[in-house]
Protein backbone atom coordinates (compact mmCIF):
# COMPACT_ATOMS: atom_id res chain seq x y z
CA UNK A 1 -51.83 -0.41 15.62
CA UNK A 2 -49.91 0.32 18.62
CA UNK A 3 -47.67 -2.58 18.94
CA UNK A 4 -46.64 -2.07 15.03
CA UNK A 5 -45.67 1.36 15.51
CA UNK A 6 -43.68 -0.19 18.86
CA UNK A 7 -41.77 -3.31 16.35
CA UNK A 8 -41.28 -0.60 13.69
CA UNK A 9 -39.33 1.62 16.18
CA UNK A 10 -37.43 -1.58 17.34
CA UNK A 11 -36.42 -2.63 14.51
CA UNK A 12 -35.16 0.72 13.15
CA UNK A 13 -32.84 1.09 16.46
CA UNK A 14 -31.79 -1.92 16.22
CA UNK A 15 -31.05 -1.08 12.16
CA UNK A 16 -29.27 1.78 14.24
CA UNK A 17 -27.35 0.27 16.28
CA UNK A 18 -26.44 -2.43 13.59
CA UNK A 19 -24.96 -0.06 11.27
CA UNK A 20 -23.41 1.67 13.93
CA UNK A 21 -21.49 -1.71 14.76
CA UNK A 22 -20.74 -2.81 11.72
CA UNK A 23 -18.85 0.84 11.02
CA UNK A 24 -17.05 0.64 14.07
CA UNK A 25 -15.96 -2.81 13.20
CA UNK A 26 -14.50 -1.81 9.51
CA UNK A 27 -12.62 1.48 11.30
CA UNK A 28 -10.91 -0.53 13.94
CA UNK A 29 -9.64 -3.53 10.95
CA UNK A 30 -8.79 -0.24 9.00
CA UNK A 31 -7.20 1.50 12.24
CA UNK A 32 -4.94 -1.90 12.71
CA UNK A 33 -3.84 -2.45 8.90
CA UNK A 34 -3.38 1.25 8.67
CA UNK A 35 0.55 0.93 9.81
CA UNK A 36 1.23 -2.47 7.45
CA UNK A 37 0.07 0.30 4.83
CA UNK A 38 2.67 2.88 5.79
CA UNK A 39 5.26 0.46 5.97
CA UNK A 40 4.69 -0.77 2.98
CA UNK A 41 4.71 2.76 0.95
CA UNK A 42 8.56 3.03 1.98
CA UNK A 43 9.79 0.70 -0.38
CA UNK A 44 7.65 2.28 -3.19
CA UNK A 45 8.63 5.68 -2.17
CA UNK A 46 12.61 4.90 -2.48
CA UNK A 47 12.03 3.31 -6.03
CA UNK A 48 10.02 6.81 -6.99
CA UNK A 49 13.26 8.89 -5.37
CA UNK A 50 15.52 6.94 -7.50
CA UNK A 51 13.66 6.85 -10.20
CA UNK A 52 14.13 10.59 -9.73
CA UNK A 53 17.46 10.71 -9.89
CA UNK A 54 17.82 8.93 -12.76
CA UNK A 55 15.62 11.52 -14.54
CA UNK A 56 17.51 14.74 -13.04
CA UNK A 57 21.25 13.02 -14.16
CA UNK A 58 18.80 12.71 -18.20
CA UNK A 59 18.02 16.31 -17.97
CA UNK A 60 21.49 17.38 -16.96
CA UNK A 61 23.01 15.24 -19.54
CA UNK A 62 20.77 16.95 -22.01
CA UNK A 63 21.21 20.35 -21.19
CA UNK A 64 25.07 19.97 -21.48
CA UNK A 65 24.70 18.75 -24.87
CA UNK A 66 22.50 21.43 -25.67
CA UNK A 67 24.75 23.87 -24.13
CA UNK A 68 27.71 23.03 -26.16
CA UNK A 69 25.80 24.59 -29.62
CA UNK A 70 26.16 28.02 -30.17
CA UNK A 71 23.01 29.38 -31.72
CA UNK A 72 22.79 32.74 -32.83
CA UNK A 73 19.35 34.35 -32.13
CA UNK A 74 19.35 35.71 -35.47
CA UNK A 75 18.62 32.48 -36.71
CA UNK A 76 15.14 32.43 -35.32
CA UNK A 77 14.12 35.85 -35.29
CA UNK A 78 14.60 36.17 -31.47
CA UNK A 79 15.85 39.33 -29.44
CA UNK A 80 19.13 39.30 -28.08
CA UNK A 81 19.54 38.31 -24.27
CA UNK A 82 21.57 37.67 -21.18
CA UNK A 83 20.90 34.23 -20.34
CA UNK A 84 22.10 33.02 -17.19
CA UNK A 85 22.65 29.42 -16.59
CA UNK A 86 22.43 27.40 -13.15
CA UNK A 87 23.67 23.92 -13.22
CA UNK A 88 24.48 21.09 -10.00
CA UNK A 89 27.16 19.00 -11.00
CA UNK A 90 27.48 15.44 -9.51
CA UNK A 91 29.82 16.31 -7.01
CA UNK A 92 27.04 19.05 -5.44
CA UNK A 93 28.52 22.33 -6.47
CA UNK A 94 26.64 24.59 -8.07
CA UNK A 95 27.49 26.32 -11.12
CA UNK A 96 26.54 29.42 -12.71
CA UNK A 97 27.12 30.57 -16.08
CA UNK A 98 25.98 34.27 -18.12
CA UNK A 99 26.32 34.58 -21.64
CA UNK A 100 25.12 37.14 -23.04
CA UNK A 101 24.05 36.83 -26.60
CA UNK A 102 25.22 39.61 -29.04
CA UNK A 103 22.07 41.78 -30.26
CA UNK A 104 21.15 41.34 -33.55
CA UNK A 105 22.61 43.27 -36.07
């Protein structure tokens, strides 16, 4: 009885110690392929930023064309305003634009 109680507590430490290994092993292949990883976002990252950029020149080209329409509030019921308008053109300068729409009458 005494020598089973002895080989179970072996063999659980040495369970132990085996998982312990075998953990230490996967976190220092994971530590080493970590920068292969990081060097291989960068390429993924500058297709996102363009990506990007090619979205933000869209939505400007969209809000210019939906800038040049006048609409009158009136036409959908809503409240009169001062809008105010902030816009980067491609060169970088900022522009900044308030109309104010006439209240409805």
């Amino acid at each position: 009885m005494d020598s089973t109680v002895a080989n179970a507590a072996y063999n659980a430490n040495t369970f132990l110690w085996f998982c312990i290994f075998a953990f230490g092993l996967i976190l220092s292949i994971l530590w080493i392929l970590v920068p292969f990883a990081v060097f291989g976002i960068k390429g993924l990252l500058r297709r996102i930023a363009r990506s990007l950029e090619a979205i933000e020149k869209q939505n400007v080209d969209l809000l210019a064309a939906w800038r040049e329409y006048p609409r009158d509030p009136r036409d959908y019921g809503w409240p009169a305003e001062s809008v105010v308008y902030r816009d980067v053109r491609a060169d970088g300068t900022v522009v900044r634009e308030e109309r104010i729409v006439p209240p409805a009458s």
